[in-house]
C-alpha atoms as a PDB file:
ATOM      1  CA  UNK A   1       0.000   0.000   0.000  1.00  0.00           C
ATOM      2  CA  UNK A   2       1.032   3.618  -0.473  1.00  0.00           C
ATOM      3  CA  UNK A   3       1.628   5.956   1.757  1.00  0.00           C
ATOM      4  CA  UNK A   4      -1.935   7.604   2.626  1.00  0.00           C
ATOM      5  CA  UNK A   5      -1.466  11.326   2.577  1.00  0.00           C
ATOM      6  CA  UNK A   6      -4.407  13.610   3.265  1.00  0.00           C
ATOM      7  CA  UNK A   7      -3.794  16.404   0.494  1.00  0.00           C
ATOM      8  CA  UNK A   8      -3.835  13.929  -1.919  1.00  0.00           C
ATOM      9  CA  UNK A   9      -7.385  13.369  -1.656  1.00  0.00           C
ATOM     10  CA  UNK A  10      -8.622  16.802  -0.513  1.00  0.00           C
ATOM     11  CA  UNK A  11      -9.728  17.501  -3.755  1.00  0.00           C
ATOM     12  CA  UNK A  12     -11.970  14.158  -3.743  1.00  0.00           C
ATOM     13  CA  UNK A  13     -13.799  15.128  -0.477  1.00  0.00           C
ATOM     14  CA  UNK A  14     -16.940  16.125  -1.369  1.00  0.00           C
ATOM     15  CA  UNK A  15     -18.350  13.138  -4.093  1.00  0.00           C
ATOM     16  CA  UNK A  16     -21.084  15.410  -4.633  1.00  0.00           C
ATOM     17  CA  UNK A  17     -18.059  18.208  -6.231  1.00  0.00           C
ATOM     18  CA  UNK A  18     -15.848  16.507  -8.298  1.00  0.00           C
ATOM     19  CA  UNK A  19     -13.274  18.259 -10.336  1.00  0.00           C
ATOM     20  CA  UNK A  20     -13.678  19.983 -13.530  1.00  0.00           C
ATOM     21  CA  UNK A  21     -11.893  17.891 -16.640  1.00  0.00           C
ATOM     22  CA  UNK A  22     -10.062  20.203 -17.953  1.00  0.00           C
ATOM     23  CA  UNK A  23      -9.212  17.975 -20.803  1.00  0.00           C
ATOM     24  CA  UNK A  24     -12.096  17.396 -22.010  1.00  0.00           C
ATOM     25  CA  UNK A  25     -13.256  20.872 -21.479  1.00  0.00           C
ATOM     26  CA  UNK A  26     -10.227  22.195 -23.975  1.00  0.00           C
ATOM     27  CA  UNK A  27     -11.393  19.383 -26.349  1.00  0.00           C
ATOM     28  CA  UNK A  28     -14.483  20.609 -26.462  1.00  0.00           C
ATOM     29  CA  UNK A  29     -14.204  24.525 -26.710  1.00  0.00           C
ATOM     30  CA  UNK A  30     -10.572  25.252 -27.947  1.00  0.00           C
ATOM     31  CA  UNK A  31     -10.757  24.720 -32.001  1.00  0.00           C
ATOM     32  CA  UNK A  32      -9.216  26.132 -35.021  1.00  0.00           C
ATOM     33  CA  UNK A  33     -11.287  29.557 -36.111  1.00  0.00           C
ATOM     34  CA  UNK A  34     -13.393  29.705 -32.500  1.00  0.00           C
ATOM     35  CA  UNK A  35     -13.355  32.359 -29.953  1.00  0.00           C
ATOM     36  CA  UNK A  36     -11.640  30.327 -27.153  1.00  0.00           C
ATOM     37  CA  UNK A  37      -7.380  29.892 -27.694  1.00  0.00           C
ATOM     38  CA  UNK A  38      -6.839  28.222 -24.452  1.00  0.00           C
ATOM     39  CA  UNK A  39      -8.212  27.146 -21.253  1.00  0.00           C
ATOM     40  CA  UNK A  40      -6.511  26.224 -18.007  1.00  0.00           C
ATOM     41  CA  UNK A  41      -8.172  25.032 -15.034  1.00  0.00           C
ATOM     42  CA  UNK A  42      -6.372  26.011 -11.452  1.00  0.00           C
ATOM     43  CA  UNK A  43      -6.819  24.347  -8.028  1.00  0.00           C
ATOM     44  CA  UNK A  44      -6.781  27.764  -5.635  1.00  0.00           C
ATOM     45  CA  UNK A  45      -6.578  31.840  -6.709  1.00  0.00           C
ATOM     46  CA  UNK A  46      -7.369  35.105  -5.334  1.00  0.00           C
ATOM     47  CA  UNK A  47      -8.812  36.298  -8.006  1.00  0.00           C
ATOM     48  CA  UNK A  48      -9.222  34.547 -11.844  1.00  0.00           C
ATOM     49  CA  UNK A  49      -9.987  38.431 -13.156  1.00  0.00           C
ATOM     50  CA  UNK A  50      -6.977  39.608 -11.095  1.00  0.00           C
ATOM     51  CA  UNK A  51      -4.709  36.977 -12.917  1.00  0.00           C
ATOM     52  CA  UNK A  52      -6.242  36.915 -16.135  1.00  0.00           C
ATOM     53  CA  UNK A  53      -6.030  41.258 -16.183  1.00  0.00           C
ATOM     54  CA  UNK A  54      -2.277  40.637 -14.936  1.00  0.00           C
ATOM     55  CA  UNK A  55      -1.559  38.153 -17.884  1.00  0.00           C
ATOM     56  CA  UNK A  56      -3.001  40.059 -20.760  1.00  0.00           C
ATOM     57  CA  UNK A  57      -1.229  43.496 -19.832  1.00  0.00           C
ATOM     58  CA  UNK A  58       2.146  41.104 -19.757  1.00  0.00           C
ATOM     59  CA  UNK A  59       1.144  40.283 -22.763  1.00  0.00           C
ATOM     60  CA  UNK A  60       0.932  36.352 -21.861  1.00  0.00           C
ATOM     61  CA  UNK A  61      -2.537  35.961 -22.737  1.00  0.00           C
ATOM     62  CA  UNK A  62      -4.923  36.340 -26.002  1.00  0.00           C
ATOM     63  CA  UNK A  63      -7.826  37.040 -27.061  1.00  0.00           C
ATOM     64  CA  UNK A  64      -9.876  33.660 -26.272  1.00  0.00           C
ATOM     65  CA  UNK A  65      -8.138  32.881 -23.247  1.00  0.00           C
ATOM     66  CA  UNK A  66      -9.853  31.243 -20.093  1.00  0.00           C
ATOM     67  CA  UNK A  67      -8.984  30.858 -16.540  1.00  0.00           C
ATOM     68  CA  UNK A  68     -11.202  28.727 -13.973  1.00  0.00           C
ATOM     69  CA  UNK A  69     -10.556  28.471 -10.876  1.00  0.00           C
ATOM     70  CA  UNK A  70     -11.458  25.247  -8.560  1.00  0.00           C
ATOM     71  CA  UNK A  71     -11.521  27.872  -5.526  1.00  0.00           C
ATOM     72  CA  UNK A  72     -11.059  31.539  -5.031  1.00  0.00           C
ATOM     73  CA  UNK A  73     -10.035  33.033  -2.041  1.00  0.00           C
ATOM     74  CA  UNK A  74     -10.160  36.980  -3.091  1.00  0.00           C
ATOM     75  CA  UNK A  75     -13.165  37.063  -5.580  1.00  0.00           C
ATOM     76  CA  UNK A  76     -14.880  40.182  -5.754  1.00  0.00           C
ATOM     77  CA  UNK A  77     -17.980  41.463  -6.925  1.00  0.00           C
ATOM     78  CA  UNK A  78     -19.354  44.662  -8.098  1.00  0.00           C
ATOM     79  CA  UNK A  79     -18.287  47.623  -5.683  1.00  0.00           C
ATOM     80  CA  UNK A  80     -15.339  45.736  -4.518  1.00  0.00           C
ATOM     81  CA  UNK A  81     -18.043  43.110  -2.330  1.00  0.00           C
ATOM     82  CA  UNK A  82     -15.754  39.836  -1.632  1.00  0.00           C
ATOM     83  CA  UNK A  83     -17.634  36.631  -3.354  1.00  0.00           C
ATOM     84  CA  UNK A  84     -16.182  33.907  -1.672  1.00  0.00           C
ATOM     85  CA  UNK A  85     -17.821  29.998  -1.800  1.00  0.00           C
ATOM     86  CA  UNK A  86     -16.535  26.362  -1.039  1.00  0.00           C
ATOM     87  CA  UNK A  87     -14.086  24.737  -3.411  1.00  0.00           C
ATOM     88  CA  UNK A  88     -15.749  22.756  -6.649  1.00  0.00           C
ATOM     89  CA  UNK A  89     -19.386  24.412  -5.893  1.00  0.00           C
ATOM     90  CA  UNK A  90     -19.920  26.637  -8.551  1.00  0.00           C
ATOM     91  CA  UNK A  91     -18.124  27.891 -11.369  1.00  0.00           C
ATOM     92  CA  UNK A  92     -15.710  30.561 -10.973  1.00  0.00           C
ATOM     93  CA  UNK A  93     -13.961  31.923 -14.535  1.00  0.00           C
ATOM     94  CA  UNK A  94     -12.954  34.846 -16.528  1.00  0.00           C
ATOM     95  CA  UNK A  95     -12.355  35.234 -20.175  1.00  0.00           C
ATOM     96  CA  UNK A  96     -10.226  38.102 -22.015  1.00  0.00           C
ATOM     97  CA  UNK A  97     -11.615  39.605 -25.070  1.00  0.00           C
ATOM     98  CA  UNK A  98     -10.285  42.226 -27.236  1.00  0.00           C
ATOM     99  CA  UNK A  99     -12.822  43.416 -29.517  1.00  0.00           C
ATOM    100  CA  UNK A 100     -10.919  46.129 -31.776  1.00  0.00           C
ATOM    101  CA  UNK A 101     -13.222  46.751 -34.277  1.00  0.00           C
ATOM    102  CA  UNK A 102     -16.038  47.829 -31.573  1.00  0.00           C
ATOM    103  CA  UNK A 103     -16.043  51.199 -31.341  1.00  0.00           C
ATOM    104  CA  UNK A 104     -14.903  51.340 -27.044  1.00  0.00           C
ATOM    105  CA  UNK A 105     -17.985  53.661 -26.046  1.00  0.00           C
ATOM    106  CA  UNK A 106     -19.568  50.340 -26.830  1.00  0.00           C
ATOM    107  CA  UNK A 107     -17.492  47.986 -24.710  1.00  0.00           C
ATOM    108  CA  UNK A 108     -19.976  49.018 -21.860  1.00  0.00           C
ATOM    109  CA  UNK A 109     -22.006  46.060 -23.463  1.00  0.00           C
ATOM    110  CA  UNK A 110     -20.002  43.772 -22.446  1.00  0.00           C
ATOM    111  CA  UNK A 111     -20.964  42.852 -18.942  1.00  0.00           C
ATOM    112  CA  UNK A 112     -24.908  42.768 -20.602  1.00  0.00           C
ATOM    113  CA  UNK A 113     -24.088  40.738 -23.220  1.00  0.00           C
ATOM    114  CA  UNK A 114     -22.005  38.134 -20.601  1.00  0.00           C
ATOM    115  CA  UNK A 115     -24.818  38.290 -18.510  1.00  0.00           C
ATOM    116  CA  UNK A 116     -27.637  37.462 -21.489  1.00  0.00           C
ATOM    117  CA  UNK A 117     -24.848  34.597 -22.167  1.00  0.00           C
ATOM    118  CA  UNK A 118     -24.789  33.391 -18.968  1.00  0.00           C
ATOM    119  CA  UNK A 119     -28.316  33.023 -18.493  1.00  0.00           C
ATOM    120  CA  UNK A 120     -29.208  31.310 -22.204  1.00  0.00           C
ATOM    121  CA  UNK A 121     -26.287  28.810 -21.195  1.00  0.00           C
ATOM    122  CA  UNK A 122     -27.927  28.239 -18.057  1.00  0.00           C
ATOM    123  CA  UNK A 123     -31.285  27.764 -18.976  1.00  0.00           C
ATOM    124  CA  UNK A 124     -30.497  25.399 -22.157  1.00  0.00           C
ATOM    125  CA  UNK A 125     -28.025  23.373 -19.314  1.00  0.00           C
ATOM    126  CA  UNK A 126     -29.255  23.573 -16.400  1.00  0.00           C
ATOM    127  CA  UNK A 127     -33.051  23.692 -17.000  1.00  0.00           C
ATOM    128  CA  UNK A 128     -32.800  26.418 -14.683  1.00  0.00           C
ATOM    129  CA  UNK A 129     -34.931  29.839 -15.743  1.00  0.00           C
ATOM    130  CA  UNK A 130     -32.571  32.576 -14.510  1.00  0.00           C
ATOM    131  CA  UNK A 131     -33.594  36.728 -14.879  1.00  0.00           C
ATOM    132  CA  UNK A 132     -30.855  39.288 -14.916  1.00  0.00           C
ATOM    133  CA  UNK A 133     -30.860  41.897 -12.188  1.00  0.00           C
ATOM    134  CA  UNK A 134     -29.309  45.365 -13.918  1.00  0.00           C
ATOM    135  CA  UNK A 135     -26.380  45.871 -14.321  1.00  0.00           C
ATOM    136  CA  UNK A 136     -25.807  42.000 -13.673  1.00  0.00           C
ATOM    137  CA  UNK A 137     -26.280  39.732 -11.126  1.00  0.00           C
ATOM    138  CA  UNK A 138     -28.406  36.662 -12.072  1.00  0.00           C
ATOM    139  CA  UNK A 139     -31.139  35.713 -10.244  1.00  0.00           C
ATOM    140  CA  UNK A 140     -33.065  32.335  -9.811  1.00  0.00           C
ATOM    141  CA  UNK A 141     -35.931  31.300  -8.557  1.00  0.00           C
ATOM    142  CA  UNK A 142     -36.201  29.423  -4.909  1.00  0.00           C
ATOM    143  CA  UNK A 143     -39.059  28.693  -2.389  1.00  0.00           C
ATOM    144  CA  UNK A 144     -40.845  31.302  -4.867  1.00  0.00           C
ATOM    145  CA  UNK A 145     -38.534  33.518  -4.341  1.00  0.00           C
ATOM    146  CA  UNK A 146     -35.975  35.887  -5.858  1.00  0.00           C
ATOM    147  CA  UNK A 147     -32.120  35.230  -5.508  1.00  0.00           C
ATOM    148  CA  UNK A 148     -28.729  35.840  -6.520  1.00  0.00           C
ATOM    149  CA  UNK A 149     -27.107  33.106  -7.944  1.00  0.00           C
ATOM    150  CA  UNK A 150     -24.171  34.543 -10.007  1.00  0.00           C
ATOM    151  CA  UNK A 151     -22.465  37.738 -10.662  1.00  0.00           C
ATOM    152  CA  UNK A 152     -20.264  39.944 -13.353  1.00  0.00           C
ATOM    153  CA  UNK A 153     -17.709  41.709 -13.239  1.00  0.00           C
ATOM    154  CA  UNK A 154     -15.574  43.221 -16.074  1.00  0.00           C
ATOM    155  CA  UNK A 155     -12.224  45.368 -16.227  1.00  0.00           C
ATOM    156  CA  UNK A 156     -10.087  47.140 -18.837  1.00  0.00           C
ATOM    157  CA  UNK A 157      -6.878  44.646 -19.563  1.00  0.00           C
ATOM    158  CA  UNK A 158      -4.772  47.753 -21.209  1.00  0.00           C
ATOM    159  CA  UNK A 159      -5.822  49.461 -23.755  1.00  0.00           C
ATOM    160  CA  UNK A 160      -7.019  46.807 -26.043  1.00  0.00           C
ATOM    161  CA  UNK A 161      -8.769  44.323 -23.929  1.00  0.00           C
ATOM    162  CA  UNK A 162     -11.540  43.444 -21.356  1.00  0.00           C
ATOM    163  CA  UNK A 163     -11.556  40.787 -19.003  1.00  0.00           C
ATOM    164  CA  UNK A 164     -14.751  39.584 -17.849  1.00  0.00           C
ATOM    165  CA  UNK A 165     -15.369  37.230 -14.571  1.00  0.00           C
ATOM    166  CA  UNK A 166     -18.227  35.074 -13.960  1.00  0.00           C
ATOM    167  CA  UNK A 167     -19.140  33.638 -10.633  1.00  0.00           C
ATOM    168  CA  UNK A 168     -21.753  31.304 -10.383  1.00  0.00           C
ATOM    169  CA  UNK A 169     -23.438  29.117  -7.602  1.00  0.00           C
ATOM    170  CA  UNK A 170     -23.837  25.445  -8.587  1.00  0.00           C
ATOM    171  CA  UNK A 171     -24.239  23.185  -5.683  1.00  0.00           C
ATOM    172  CA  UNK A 172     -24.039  25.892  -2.855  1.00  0.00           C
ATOM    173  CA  UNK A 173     -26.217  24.059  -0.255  1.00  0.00           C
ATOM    174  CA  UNK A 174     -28.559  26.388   2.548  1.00  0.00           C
ATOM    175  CA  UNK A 175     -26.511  26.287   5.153  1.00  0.00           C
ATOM    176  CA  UNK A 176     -23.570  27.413   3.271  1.00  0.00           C
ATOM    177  CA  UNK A 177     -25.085  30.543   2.044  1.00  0.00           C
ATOM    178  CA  UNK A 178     -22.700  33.754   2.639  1.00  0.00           C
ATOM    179  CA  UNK A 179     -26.343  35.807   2.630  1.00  0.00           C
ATOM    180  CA  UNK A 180     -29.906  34.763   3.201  1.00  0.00           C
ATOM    181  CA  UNK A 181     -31.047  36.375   0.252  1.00  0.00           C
ATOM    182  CA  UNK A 182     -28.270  34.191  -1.696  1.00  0.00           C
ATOM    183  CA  UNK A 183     -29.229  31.305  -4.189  1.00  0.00           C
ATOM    184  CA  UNK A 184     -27.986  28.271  -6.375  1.00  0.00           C
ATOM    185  CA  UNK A 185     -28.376  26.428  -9.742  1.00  0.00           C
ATOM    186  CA  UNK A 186     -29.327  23.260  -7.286  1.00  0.00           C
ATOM    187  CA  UNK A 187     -31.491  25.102  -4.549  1.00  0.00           C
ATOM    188  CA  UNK A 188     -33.350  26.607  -7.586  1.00  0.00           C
ATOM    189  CA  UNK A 189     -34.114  23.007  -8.766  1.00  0.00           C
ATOM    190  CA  UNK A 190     -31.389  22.525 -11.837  1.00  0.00           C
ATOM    191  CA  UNK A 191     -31.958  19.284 -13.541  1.00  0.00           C
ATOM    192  CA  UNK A 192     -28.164  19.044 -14.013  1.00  0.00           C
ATOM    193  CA  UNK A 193     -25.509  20.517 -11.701  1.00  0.00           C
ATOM    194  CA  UNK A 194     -22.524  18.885 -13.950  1.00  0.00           C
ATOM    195  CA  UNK A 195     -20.139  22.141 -13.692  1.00  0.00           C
ATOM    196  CA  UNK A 196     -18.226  20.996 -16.835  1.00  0.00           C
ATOM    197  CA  UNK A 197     -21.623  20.575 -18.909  1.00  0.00           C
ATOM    198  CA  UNK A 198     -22.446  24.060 -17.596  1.00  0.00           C
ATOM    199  CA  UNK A 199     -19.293  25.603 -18.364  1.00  0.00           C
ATOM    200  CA  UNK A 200     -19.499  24.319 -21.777  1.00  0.00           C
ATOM    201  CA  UNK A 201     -23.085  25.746 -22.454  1.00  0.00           C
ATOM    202  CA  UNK A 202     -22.213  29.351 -21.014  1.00  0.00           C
ATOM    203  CA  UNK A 203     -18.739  29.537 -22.769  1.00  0.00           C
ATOM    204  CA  UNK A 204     -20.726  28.884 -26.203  1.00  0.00           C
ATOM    205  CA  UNK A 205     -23.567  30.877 -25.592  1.00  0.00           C
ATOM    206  CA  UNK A 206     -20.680  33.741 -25.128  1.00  0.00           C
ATOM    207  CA  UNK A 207     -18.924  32.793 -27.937  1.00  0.00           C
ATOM    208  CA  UNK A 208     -22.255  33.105 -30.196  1.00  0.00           C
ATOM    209  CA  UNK A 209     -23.303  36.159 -28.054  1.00  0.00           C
ATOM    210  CA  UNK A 210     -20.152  37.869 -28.705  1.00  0.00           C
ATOM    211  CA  UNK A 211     -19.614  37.328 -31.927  1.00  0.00           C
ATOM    212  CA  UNK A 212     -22.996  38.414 -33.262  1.00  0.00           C
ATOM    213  CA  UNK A 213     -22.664  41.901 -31.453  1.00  0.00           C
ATOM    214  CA  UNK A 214     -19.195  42.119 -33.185  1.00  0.00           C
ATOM    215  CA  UNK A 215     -20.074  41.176 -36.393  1.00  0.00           C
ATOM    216  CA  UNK A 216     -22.656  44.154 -35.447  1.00  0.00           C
ATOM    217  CA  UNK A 217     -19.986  46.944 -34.827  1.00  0.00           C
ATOM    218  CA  UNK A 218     -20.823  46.427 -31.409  1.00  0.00           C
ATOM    219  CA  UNK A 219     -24.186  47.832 -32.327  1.00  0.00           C
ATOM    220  CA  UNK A 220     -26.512  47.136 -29.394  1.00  0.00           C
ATOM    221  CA  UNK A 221     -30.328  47.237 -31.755  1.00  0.00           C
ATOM    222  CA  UNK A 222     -28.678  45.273 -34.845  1.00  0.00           C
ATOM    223  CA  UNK A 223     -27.390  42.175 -32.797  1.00  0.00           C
ATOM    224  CA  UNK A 224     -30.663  41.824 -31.379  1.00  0.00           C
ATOM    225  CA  UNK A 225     -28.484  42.467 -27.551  1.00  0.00           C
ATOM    226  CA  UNK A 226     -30.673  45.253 -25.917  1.00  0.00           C
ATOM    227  CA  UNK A 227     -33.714  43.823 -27.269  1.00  0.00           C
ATOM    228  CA  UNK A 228     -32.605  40.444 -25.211  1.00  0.00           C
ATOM    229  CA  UNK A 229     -31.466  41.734 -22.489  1.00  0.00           C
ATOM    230  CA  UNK A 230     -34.447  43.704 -21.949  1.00  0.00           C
ATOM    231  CA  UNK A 231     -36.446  40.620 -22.403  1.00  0.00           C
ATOM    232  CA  UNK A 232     -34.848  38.837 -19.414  1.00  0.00           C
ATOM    233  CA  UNK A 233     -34.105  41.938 -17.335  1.00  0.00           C
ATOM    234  CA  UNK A 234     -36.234  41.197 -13.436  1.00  0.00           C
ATOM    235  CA  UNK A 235     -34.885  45.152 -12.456  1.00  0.00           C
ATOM    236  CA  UNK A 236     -37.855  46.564 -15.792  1.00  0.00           C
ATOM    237  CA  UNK A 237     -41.007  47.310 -14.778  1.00  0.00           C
ATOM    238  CA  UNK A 238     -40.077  47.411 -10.870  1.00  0.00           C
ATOM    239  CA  UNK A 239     -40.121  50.013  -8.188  1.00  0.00           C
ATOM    240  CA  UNK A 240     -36.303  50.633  -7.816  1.00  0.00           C
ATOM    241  CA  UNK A 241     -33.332  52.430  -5.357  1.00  0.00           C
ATOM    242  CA  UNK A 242     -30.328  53.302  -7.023  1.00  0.00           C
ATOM    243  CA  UNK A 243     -27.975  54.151  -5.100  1.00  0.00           C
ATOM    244  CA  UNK A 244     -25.230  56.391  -6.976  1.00  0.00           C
ATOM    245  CA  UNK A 245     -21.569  57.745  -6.754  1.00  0.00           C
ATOM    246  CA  UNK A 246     -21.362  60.671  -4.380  1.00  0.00           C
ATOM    247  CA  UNK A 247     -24.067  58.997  -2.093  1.00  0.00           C
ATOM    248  CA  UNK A 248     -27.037  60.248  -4.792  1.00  0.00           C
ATOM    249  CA  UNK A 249     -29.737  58.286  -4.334  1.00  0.00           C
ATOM    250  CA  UNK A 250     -32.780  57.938  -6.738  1.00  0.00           C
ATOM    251  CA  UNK A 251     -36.110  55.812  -6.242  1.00  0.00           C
ATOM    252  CA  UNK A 252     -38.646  55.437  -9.445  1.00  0.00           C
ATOM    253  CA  UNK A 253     -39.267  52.911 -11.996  1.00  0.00           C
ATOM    254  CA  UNK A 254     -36.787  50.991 -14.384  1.00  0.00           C
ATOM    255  CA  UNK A 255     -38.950  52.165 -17.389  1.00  0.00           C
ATOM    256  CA  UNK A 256     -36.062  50.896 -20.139  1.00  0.00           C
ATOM    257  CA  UNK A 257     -32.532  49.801 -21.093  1.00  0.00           C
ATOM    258  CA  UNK A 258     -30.975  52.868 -22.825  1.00  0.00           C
ATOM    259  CA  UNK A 259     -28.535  52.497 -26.336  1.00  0.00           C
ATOM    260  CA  UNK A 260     -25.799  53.280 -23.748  1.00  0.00           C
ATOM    261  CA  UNK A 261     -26.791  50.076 -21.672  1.00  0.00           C
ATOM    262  CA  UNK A 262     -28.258  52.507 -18.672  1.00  0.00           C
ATOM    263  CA  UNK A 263     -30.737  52.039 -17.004  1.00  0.00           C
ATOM    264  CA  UNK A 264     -33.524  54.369 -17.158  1.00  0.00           C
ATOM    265  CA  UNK A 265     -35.581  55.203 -14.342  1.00  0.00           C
ATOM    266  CA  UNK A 266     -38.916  57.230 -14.650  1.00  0.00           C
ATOM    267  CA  UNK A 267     -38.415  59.096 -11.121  1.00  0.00           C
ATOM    268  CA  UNK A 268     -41.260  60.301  -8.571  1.00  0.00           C
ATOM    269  CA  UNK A 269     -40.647  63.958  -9.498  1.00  0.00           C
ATOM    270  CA  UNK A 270     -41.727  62.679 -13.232  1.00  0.00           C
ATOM    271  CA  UNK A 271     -38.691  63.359 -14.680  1.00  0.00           C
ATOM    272  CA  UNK A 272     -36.307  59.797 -16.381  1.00  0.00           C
ATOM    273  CA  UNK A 273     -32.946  59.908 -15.538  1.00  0.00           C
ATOM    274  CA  UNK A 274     -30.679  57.293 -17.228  1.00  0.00           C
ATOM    275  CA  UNK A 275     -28.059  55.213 -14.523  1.00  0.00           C
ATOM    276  CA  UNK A 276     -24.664  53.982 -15.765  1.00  0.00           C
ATOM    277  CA  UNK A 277     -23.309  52.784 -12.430  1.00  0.00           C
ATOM    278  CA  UNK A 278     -24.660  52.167  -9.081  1.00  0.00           C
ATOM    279  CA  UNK A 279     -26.070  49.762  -6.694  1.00  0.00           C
ATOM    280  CA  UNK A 280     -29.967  49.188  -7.866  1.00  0.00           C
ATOM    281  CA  UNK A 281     -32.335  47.735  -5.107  1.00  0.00           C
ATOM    282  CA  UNK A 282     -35.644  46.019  -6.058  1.00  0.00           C
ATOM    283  CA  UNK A 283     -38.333  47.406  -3.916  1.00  0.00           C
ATOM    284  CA  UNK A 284     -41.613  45.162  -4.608  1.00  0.00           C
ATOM    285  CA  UNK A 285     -41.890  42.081  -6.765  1.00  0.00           C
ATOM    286  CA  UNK A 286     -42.734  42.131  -9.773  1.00  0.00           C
END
């Protein structure tokens, strides 16, 4: 008999989170004339959008590239919040994407069009019907009611590039919620929780995503993106709080999804006033 040493099978101790294959995940994403050039697959990181970001401005990465990470120890969502979740239980990944001929006032897209990605992937994979709260967090259904499952969050890699991280809940069980008002793909009933047959759907929903709004000049109307994400947006038609830069705070209704990806809110002194960045609260159901 060998030696029996604990580390070896860390990464075995949860049957119902196995690891990802990378393998067979670059098999089945990395071809000649696709988006995706490479895809590596690490144990333990900080941050996947951290690395990736540090990589590209090196000028060790392309466009294509994909990190996942097994664990991350200093994921962080919008407004610098940490996102931190047991190894192996969701899916934790950032892409780098260089889209030059996209005119860059329209790279503001991008997080949208991840996020309408993200939750066609989902839904074709997981069986799983998933709304996007604006700007993007992606909500699912449990117990009849809203919650976040996943987040977005997407930074300038030099001049040319964008990396884009995804953090989703797979198999995040009750009592390992970080919030109550926290969800997952398998508290929200997902007929599959497979994370390498739900990487694979997301990644090539993004792929297809992404290279329809290119192919559009990053044209929001002609790639059919706004349209979409309106479609599947939870935050239209509600009663919102945005909260702004320079502690502004506004409370109307998300009346529409501007050309600019803003979101415009019909306010209570009957004026609309368009949001690019804040932190938007739902105030009633919808």
């Amino acid at each position: 008999m060998t030696p029996h040493n604990a580390s070896d099978d860390s990464r075995w101790s949860d049957l119902d989170r196995p690891p990802l294959n990378a393998a067979a995940l670059r098999r089945a994403l990395v071809r000649e004339g696709g988006l995706w050039s490479e895809l590596d697959v690490v144990q333990r990181t900080g941050s996947t959008n951290s690395d990736l970001v540090a990589r590209a401005v090196a000028g060790k990465a392309g466009e294509g590239a994909v990190l996942v990470a097994e664990e991350q120890t200093a994921g962080r969502g919008r407004l610098e919040r940490q996102w931190t979740a047991p190894a192996r239980s969701g899916l934790f990944f950032s892409v780098l994407l260089r889209p030059a001929e996209v005119p860059v006032d329209r790279w503001g897209w991008l997080p949208l069009l991840t996020g309408v990605a993200v939750a066609t992937g989902l839904s074709k994979a997981a069986g799983v019907d998933t709304a996007l709260k604006w700007p993007n967090d992606l909500l699912v259904t449990v117990g009849g009611e809203e919650r976040k499952a996943g987040g977005i969050l997407a930074e300038r890699a030099g001049t040319d590039g964008v990396v884009i991280g995804v953090g989703i809940n797979v198999t995040l069980r009750e009592a390992e919620l970080p919030v109550p008002q926290a969800g997952s793909l398998a508290l929200a009933d997902a007929v599959s929780t497979d994370r390498d047959t739900l990487l694979r759907g997301v990644l090539r929903a993004l792929e297809d995503w992404y290279g329809r709004w290119r192919a559009a000049g990053g044209d929001p109307v002609a790639s059919g993106l706004q349209e979409t994400y309106a479609a599947g947006c939870a935050t239209l038609g509600r009663k919102v709080r945005a909260e702004l830069p320079g502690d502004r705070t506004i409370v109307g209704e998300a009346v529409a999804i501007d050309g600019d990806g803003r979101l415009v809110i019909a306010t209570e002194a009957g004026g609309q006033e368009p949001v690019g960045a804040g932190d938007v609260v739902h105030l009633r159901p919808a």
